[in-house]
N, C-alpha and C. Protein backbone atom coordinates (compact mmCIF):
# COMPACT_ATOMS: atom_id res chain seq x y z
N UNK A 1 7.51 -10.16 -16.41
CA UNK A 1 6.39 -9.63 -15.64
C UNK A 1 5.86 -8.38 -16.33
N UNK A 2 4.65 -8.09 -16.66
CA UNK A 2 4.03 -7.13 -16.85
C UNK A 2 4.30 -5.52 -15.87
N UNK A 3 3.80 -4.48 -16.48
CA UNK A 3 3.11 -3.26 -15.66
C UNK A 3 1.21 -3.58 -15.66
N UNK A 4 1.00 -4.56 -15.40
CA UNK A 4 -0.41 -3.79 -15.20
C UNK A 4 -0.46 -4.04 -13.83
N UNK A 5 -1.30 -3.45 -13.01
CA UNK A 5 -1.48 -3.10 -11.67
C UNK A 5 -2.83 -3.89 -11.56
N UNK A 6 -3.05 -4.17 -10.50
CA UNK A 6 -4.35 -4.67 -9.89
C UNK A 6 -4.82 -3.81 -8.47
N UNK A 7 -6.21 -3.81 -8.00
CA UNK A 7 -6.28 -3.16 -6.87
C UNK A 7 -6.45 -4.15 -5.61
N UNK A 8 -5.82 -4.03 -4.99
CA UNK A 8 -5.84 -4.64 -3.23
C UNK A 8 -6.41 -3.90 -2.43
N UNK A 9 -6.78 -4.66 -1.61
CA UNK A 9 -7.79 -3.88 -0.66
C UNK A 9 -6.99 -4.22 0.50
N UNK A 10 -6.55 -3.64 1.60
CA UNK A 10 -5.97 -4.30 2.81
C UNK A 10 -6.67 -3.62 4.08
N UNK A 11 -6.15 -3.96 5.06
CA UNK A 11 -6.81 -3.77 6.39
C UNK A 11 -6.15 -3.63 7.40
N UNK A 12 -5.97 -2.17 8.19
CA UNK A 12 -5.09 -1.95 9.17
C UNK A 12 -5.77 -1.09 9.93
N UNK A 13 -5.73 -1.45 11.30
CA UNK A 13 -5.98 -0.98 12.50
C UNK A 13 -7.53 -0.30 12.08
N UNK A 14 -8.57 -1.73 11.67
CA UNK A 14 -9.33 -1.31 11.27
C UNK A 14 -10.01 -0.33 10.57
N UNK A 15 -9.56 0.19 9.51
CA UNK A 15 -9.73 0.49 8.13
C UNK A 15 -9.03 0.05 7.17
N UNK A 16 -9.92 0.38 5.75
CA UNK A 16 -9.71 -0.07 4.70
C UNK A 16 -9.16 0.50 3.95
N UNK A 17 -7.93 -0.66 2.93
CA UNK A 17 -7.33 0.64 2.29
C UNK A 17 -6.94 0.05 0.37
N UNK A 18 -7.03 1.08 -0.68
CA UNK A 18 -7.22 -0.08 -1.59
C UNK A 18 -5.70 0.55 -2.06
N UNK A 19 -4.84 0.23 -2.74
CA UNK A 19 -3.67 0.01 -3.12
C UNK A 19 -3.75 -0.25 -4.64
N UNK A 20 -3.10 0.18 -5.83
CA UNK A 20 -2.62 -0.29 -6.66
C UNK A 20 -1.27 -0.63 -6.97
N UNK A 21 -1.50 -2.41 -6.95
CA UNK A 21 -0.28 -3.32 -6.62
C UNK A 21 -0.03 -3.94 -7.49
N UNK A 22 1.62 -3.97 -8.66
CA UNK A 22 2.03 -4.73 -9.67
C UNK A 22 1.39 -6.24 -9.82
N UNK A 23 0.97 -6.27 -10.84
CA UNK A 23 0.86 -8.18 -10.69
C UNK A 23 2.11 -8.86 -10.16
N UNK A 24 1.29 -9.80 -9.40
CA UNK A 24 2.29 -10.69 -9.15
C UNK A 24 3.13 -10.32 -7.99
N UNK A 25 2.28 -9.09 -7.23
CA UNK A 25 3.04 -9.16 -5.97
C UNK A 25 1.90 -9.11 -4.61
N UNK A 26 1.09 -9.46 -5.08
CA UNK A 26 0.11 -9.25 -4.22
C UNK A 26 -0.04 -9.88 -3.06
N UNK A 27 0.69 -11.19 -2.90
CA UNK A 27 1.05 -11.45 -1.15
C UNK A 27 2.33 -10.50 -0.55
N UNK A 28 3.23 -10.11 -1.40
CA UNK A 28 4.41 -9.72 -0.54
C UNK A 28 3.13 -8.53 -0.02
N UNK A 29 3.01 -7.99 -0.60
CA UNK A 29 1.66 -6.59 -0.40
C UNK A 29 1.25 -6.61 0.90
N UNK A 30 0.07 -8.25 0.50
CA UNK A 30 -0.93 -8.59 2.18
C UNK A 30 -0.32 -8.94 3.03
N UNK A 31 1.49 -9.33 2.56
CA UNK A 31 2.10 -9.77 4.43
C UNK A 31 2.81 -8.53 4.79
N UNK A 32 2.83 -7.44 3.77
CA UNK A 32 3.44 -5.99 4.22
C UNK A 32 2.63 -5.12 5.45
N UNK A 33 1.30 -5.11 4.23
CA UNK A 33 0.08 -4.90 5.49
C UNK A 33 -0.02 -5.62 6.77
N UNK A 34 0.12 -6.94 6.59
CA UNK A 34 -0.22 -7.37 8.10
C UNK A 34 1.13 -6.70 8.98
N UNK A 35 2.17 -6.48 8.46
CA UNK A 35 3.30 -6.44 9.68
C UNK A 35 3.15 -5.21 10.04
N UNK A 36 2.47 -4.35 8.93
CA UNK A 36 2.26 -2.73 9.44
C UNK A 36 1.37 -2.85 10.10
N UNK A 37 0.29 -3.73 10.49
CA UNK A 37 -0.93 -4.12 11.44
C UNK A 37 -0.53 -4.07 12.45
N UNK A 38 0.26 -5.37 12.55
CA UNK A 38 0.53 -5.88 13.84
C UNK A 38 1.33 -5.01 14.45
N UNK A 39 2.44 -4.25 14.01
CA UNK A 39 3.31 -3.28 14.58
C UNK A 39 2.73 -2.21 15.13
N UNK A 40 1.39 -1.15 14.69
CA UNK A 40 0.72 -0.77 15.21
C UNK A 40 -0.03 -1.06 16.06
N UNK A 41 -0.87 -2.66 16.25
CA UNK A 41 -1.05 -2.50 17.04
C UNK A 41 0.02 -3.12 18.31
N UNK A 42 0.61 -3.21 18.18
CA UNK A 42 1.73 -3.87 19.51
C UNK A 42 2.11 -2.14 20.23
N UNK A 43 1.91 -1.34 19.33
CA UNK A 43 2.76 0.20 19.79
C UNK A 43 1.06 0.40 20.30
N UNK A 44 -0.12 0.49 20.21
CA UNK A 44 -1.28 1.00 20.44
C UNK A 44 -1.28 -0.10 21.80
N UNK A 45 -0.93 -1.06 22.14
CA UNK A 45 -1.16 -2.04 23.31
C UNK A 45 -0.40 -1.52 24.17
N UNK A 46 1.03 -1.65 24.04
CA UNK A 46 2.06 -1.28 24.75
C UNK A 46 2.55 0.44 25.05
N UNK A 47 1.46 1.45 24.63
CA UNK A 47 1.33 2.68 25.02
C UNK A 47 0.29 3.55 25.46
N UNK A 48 0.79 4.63 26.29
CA UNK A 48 -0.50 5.35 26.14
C UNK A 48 -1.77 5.38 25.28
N UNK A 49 -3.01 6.13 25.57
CA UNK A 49 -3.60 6.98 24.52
C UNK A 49 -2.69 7.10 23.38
N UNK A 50 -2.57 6.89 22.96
CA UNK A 50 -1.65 7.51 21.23
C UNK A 50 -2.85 8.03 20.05
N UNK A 51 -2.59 8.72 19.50
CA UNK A 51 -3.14 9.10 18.69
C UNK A 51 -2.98 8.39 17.34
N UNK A 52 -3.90 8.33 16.56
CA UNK A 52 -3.70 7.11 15.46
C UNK A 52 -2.51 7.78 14.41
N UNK A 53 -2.11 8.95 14.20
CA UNK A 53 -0.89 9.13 13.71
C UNK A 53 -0.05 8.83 14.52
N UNK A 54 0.15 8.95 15.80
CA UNK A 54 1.52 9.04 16.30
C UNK A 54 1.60 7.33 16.36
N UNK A 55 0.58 6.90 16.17
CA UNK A 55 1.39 4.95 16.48
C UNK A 55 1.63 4.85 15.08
N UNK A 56 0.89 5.21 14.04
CA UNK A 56 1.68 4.94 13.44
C UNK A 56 2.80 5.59 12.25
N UNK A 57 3.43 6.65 13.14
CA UNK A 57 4.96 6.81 13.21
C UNK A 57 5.87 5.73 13.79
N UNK A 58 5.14 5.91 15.22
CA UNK A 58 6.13 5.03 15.87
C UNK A 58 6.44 3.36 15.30
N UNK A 59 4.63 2.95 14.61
CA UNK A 59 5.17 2.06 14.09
C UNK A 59 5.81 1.80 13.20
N UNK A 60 5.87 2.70 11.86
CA UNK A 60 6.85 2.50 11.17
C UNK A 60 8.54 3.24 11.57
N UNK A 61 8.65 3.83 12.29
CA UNK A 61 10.28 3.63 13.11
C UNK A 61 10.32 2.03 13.38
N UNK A 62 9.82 1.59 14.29
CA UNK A 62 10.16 0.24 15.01
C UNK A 62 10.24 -0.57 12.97
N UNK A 63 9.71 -0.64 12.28
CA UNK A 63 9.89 -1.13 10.84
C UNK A 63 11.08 -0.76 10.29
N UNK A 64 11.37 0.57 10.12
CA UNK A 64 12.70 0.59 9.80
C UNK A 64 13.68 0.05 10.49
N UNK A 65 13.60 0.48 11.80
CA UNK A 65 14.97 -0.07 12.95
C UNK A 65 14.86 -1.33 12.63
N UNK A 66 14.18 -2.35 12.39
CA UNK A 66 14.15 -4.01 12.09
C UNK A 66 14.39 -3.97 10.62
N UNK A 67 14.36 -3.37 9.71
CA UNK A 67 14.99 -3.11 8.50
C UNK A 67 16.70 -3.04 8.67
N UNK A 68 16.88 -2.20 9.36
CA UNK A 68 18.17 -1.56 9.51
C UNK A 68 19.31 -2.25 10.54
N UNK A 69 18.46 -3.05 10.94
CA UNK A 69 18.98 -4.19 11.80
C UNK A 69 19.13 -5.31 11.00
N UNK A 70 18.59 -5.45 10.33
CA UNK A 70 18.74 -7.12 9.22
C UNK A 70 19.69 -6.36 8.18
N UNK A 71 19.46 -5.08 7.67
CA UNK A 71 20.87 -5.27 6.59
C UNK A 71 21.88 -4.37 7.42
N UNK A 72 22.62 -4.60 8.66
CA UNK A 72 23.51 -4.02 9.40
C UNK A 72 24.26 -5.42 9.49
N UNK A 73 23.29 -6.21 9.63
CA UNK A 73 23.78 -7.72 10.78
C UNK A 73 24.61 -8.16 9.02
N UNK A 74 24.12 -8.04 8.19
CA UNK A 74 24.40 -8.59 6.88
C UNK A 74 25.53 -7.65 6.61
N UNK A 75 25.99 -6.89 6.63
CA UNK A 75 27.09 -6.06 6.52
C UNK A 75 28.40 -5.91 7.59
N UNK A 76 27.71 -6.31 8.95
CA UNK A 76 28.12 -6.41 9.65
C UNK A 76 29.14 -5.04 10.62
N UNK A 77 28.43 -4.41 10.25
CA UNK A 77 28.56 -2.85 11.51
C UNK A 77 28.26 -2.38 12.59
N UNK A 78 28.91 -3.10 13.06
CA UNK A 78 28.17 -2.84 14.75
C UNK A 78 27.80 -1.32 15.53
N UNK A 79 28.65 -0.40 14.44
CA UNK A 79 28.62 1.05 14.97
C UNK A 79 26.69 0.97 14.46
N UNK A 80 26.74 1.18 13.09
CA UNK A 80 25.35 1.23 13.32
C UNK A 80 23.91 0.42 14.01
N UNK A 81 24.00 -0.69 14.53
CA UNK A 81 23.79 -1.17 15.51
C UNK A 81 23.50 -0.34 16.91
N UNK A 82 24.63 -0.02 17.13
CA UNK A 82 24.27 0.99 18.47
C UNK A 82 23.72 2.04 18.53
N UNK A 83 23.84 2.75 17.80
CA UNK A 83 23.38 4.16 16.86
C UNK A 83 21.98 3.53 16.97
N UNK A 84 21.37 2.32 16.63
CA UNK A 84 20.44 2.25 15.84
C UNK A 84 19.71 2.00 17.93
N UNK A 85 20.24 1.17 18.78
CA UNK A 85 19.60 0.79 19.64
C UNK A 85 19.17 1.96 20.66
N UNK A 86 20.52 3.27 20.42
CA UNK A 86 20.31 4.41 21.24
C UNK A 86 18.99 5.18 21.30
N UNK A 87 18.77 4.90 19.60
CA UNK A 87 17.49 5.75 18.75
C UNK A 87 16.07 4.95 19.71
N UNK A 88 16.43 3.41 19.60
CA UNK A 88 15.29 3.13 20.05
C UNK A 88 14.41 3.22 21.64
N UNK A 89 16.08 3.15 21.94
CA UNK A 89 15.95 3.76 23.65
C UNK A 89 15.38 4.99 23.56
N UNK A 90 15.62 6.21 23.34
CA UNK A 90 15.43 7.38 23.12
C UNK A 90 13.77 7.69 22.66
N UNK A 91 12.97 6.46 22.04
CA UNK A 91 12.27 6.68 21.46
C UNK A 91 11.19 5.83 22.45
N UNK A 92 11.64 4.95 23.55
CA UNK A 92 10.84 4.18 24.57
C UNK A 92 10.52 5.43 25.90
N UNK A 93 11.38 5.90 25.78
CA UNK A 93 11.87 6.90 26.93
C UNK A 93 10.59 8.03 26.89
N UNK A 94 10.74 8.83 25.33
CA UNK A 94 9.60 9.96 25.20
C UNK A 94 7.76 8.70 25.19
N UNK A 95 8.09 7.45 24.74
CA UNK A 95 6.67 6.73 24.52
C UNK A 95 6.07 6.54 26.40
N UNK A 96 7.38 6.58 27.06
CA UNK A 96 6.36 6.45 28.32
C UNK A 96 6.77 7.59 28.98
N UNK A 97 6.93 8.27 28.58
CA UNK A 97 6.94 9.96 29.34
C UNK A 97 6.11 10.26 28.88
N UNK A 98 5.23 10.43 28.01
CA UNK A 98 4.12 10.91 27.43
C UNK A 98 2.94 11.05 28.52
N UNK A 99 2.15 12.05 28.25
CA UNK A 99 0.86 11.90 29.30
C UNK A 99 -0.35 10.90 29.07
């Protein structure tokens, strides 16, 4: 595989965004974008007002925790598992306490 880069253009929570992306990876890219889409908006549906930074913080937490959940389950640590579900509780708790 080469270094030359190509530019992508992707699309999240309606804007545009252009990316310079290795050849040859340019779907893992557009299905990266869509899941950062959709994760935002599922946190922009399922919350307050949010402010377009704070969803997407929150959406990339909820990305990692599903990161960190697929290579936990593969390792098989249940401590971090719980650790990981406390965080998310903790993090539902301040999303609807919010004003």
């Amino acid at each position: 595989m080469s270094n030359k880069t190509i530019p992508v253009t992707v699309r999240i929570m309606e804007k545009e965004y252009k990316i310079s992306c290795p050849e040859g990876e340019h779907e893992s890219l557009l299905a990266s974008a869509r899941n950062v889409n959709d994760n935002m908006k599922k946190v922009r549906e399922g919350g307050k007002a949010l402010s377009a930074d704070r969803v997407a913080v929150m959406a990339a937490i909820n990305i990692a925790h599903e990161l960190v959940k697929a290579e936990s389950s593969r390792s098989g640590d249940p401590g971090v598992m719980s650790r990981i579900d406390m965080l998310q509780q903790s993090i539902d708790a301040v999303l609807n306490s919010a004003p």
